[in-house]
Protein backbone atom coordinates (compact mmCIF):
# COMPACT_ATOMS: atom_id res chain seq x y z
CA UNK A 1 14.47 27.71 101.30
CA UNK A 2 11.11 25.77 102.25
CA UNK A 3 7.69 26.86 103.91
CA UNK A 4 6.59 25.77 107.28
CA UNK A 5 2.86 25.75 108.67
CA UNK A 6 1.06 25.28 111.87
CA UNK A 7 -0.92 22.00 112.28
CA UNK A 8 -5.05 22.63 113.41
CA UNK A 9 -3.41 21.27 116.97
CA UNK A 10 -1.35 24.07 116.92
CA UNK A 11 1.81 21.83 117.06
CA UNK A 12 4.80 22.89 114.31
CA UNK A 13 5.22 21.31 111.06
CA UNK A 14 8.21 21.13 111.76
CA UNK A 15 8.51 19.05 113.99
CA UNK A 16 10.63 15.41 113.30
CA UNK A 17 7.68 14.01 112.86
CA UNK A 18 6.05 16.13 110.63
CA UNK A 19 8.64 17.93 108.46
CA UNK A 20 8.48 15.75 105.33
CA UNK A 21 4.64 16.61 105.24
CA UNK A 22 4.70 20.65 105.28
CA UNK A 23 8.26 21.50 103.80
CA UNK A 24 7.63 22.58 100.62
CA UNK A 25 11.15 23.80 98.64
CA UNK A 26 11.17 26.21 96.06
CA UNK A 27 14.19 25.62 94.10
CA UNK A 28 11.53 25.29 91.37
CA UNK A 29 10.56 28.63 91.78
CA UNK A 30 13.92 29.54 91.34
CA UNK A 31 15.21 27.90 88.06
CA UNK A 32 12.82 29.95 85.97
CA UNK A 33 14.53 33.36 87.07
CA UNK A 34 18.06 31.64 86.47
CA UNK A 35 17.27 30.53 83.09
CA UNK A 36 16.28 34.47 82.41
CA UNK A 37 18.85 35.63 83.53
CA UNK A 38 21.35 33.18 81.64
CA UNK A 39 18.44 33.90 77.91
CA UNK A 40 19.28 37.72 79.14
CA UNK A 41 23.22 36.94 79.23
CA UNK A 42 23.40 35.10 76.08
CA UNK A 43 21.00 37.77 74.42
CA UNK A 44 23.62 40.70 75.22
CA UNK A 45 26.87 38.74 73.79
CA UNK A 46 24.66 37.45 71.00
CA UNK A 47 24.04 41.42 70.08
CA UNK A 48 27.90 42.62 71.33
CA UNK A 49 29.15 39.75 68.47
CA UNK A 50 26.27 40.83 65.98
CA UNK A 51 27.91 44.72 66.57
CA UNK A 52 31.39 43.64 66.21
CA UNK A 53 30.63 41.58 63.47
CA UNK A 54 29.23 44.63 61.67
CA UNK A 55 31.89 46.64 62.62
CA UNK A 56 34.75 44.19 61.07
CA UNK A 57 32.57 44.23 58.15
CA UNK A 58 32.43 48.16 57.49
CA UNK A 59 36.25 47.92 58.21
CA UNK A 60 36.68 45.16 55.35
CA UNK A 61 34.47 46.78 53.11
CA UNK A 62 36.03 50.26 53.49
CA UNK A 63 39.44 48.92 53.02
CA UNK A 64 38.24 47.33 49.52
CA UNK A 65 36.88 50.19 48.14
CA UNK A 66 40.04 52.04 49.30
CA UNK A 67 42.31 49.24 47.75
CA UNK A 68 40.34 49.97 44.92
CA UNK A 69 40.62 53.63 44.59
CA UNK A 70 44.53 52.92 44.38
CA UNK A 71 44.36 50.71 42.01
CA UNK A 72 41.86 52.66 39.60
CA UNK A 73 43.86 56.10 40.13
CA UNK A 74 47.22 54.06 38.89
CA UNK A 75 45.91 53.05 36.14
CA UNK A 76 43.98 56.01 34.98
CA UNK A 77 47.25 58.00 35.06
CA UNK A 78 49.06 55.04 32.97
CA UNK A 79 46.09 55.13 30.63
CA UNK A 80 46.04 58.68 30.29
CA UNK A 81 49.34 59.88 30.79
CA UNK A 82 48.95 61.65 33.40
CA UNK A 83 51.43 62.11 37.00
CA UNK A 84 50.77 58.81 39.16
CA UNK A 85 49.25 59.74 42.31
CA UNK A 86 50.61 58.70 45.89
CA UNK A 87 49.19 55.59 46.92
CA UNK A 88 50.26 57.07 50.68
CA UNK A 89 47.81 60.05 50.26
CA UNK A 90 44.68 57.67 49.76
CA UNK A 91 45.75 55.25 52.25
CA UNK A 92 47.65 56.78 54.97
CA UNK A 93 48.16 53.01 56.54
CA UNK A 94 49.20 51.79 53.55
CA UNK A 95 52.74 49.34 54.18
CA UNK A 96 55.40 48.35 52.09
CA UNK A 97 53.26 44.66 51.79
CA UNK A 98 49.97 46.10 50.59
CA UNK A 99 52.21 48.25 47.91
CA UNK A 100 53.17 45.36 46.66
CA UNK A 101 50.08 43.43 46.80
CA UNK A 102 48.52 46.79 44.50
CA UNK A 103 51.04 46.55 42.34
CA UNK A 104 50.76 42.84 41.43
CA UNK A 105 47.00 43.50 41.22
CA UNK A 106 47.72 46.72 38.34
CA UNK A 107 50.28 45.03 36.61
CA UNK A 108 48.36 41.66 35.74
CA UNK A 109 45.45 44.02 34.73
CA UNK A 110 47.85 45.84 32.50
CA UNK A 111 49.54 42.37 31.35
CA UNK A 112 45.98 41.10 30.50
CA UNK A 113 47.42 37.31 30.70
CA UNK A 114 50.36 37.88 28.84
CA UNK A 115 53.35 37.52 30.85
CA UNK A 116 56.00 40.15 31.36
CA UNK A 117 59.35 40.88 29.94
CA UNK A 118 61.36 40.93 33.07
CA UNK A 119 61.76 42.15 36.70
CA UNK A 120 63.77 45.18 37.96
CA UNK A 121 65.42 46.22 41.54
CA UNK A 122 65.31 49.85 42.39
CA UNK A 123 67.07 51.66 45.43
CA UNK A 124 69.75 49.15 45.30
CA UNK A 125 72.28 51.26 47.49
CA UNK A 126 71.81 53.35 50.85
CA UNK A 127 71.70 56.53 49.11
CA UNK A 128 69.22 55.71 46.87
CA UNK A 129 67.34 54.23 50.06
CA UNK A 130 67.89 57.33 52.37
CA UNK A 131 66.60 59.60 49.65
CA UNK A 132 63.02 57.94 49.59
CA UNK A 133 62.87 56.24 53.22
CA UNK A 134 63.39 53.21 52.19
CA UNK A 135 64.39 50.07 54.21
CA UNK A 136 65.80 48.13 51.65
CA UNK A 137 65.82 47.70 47.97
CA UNK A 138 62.80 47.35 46.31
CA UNK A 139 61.25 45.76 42.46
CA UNK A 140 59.06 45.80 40.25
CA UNK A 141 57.71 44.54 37.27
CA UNK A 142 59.05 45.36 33.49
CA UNK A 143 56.34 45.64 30.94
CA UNK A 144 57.59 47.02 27.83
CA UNK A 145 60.49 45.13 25.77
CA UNK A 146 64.00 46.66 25.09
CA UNK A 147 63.21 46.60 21.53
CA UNK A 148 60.14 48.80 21.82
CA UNK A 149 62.07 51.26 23.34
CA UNK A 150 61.66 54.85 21.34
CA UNK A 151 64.57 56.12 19.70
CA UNK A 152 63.77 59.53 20.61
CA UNK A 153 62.86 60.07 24.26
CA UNK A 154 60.48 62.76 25.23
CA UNK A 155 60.35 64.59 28.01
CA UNK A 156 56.89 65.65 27.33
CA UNK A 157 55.61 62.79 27.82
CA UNK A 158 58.21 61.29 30.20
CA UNK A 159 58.65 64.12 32.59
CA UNK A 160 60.18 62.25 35.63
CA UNK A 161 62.77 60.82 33.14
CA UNK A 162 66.16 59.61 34.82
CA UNK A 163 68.92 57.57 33.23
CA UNK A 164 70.70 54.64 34.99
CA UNK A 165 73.50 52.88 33.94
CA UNK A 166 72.80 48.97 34.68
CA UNK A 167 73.50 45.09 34.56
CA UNK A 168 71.17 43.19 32.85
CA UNK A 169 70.93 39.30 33.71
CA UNK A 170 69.04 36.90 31.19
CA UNK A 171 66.72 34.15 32.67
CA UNK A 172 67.75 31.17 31.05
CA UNK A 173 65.99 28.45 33.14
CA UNK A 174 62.24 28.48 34.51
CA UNK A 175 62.50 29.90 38.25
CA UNK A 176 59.12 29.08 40.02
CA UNK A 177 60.06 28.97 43.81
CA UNK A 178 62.48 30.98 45.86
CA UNK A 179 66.18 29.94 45.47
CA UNK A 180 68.22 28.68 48.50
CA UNK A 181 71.48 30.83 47.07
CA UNK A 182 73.76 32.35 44.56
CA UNK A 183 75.00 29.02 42.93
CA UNK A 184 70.92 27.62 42.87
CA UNK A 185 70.50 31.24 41.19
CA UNK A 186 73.27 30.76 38.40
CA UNK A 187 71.92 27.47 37.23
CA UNK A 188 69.46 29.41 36.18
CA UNK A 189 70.94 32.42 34.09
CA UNK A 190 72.51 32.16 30.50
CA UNK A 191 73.43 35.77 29.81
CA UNK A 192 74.96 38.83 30.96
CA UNK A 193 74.57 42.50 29.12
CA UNK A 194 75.04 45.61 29.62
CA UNK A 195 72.04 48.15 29.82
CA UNK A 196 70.27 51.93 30.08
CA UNK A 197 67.16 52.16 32.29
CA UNK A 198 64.69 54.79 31.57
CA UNK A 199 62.92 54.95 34.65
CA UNK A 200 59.70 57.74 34.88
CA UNK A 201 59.10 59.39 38.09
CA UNK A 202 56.42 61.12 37.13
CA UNK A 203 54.31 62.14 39.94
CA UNK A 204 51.41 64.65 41.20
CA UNK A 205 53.36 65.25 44.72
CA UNK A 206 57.24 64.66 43.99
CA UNK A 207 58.19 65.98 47.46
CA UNK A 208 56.60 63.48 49.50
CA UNK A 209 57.30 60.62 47.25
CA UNK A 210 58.60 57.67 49.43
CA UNK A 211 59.12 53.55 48.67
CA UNK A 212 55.65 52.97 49.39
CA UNK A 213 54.54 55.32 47.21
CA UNK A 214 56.76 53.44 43.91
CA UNK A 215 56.02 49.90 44.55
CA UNK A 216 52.85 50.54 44.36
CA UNK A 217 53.23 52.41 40.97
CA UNK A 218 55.80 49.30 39.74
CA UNK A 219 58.75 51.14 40.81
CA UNK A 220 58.37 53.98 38.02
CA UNK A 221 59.24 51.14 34.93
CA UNK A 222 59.11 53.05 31.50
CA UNK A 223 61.82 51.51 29.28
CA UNK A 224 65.14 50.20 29.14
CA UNK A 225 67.79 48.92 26.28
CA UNK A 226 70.46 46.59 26.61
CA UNK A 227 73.76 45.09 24.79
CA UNK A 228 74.32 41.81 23.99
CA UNK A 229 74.04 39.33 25.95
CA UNK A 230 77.08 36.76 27.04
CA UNK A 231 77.47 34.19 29.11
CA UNK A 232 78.38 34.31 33.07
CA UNK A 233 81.16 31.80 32.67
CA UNK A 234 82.72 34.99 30.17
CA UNK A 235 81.57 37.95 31.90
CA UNK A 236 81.45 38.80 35.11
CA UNK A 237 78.99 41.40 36.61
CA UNK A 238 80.93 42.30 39.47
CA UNK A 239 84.12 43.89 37.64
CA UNK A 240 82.31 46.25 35.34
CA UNK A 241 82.94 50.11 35.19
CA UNK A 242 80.33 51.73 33.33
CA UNK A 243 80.47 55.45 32.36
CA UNK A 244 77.37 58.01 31.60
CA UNK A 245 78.40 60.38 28.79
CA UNK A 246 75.67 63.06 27.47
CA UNK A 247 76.67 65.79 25.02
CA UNK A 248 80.55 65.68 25.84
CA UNK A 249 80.19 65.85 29.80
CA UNK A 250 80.65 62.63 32.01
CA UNK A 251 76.95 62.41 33.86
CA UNK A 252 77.96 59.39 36.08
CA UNK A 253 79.99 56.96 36.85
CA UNK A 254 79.38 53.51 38.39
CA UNK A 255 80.62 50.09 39.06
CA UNK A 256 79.32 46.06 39.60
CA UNK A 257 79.14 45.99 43.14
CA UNK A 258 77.07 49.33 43.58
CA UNK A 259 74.15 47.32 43.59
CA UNK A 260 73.56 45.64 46.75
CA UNK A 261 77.52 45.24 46.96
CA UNK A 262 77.41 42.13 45.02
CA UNK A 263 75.29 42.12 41.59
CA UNK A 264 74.12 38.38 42.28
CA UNK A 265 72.97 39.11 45.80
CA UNK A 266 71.09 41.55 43.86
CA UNK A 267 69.72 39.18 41.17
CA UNK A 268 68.94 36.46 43.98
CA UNK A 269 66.80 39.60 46.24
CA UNK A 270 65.29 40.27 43.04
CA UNK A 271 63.84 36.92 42.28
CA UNK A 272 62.82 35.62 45.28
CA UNK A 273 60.94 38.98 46.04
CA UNK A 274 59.60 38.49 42.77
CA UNK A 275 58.67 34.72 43.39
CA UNK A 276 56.99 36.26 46.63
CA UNK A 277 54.64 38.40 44.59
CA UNK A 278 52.98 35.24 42.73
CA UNK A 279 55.46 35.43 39.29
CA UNK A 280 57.29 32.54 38.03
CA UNK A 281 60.56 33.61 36.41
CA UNK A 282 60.65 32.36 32.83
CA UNK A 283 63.24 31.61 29.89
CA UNK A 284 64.02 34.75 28.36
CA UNK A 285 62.76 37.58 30.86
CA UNK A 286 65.41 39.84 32.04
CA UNK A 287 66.93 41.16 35.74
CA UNK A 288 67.98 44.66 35.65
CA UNK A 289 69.40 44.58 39.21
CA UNK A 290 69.83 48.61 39.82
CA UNK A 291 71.59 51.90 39.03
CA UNK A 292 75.41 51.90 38.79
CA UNK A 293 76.63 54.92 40.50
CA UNK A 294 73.90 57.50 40.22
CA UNK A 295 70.08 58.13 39.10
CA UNK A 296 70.25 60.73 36.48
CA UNK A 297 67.70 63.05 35.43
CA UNK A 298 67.17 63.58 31.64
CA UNK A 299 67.94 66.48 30.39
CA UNK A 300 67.77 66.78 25.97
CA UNK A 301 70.57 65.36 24.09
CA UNK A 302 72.23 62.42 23.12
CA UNK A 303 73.62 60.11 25.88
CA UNK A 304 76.12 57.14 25.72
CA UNK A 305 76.81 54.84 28.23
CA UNK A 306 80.39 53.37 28.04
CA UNK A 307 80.60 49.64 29.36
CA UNK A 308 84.53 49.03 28.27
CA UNK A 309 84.91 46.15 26.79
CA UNK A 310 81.33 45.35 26.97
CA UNK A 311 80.58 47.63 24.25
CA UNK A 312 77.86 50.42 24.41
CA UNK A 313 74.78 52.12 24.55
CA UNK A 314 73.03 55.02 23.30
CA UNK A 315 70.01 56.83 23.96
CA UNK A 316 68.37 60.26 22.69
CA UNK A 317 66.50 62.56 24.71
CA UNK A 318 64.54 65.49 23.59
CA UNK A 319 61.90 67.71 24.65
């Protein structure tokens, strides 16, 4: 765009002559507007990325304080006794990865350093699974020591009490990264044993319990005994038949390969999902790789679970 005026001769500016002279151009007129326009642009994203930057952060900070609320109401109910609550009911979004992620974060608290006794697979066969809409298997973490197990079991303070019949594998070789397979796994595992778990599934809302709900809450671990321990070259997991007796009546029945269809498939899930969660696998710690047969729920009386020639166990349960 330019400007043209009329010479005092009346002749155009515009002429060939005289163009040069009387054009003026006004692009610099224009550049100021642009350059408001673009400050104007870059103002609004500026202020859309300030608001979405807010927003993410209200997001972030709401999911803390609801990771925390989890993790405080697990371990107020472990520290007072009381039913576990479902982690689903405070977190409706919560996943099977975030359950595991709280309960790593309320077991170390619990563990306070120390490191734990062993590991433990739970909902090791479709039924199991099916019952509590459950993908797969699932573990946790096992705090207290076979030898600190009560004698006497009460159901008044263990009121989700079941009984399981299960194979217990010894760590006898630091695992601290995933294994490529069952022979890396046996390298690493120096005894075999019989043994009871005494799993509590003690909680507020029973009938909407699912897997989420249990990893979160270290898949229900109370207590658990075992036999002696012998090594896998002598015993193999696989062949067992073990048999739940309480007060005279056969409670259950199970066999090896209930778990996962092959107990070291079992043992190998277990410590690589465990090796997942941030643990290292050390000398000593034991695998209880899930129920034989059925989950049984306590009932009083005195229970023995028959392992043939693997000897056996006994537990007491009262009210």
């Amino acid at each position: 765009m330019f400007i043209t005026t009329q010479r005092e001769d009346g002749s155009s500016a515009n002429s060939a002559a005289n163009s040069r002279v009387f054009q003026f151009h006004l692009k610099p007129l224009v550049w100021p507007h642009r350059r408001s326009q673009r400050a104007s642009a870059c103002s609004i994203r500026v202020k859309r990325l300030a608001k979405s930057a807010c927003f993410i952060g209200v997001l972030a900070l709401s999911g803390c304080l609801t990771q925390q609320r989890i993790d405080d109401a697990i371990l107020d109910a472990w520290t007072h006794d009381t039913a576990l609550p479902l982690a689903t009911r405070i977190d409706e979004t919560l996943t099977i990865e975030r359950a595991y992620a709280v309960q790593t974060r309320v077991v170390r608290k619990t563990l306070r350093g120390e490191a734990p006794v062993g590991f433990k697979a739970g909902l090791t066969s479709q039924s199991a699974q099916d019952r509590f809409n459950a993908h797969g298997p699932i573990a946790g973490v096992l705090l207290v020591p076979a030898s600190a197990t009560p004698r006497e079991l009460r159901l008044s303070e263990l009121r989700g009490l079941y009984v399981e019949l299960e194979v217990a594998l010894r760590v006898g070789k630091r695992i601290d990264e995933r294994l490529a397979d069952i022979e890396a796994l046996k390298a690493h595992i120096d005894g075999i044993a019989p043994a009871i778990e005494l799993p509590n599934l003690d909680y507020d809302m029973p009938e909407r319990l699912t897997a989420t709900d249990i990893v979160a809450s270290n898949v229900a671990a109370a207590y658990f005994v075992t036999g002696e321990f012998v090594s896998p070259s002598r015993r193999d997991p696989n062949r067992v038949t073990a048999t739940l007796v309480c007060d005279g009546h056969k409670a259950n029945v199970g066999v090896g390969r209930d778990s996962m269809g092959d107990q070291w498939v079992a043992a190998l899930w277990l410590a690589n999902t465990m090796i997942d969660q941030g643990w290292v696998l050390e000398p000593g710690q034991v695998l209880l790789t899930g129920a034989l047969g059925a989950m049984v729920r306590a009932r009083p009386g005195a229970c023995t679970a028959e392992f043939g020639d693997w000897g056996s166990l006994d537990v007491r349960i009262v009210p």
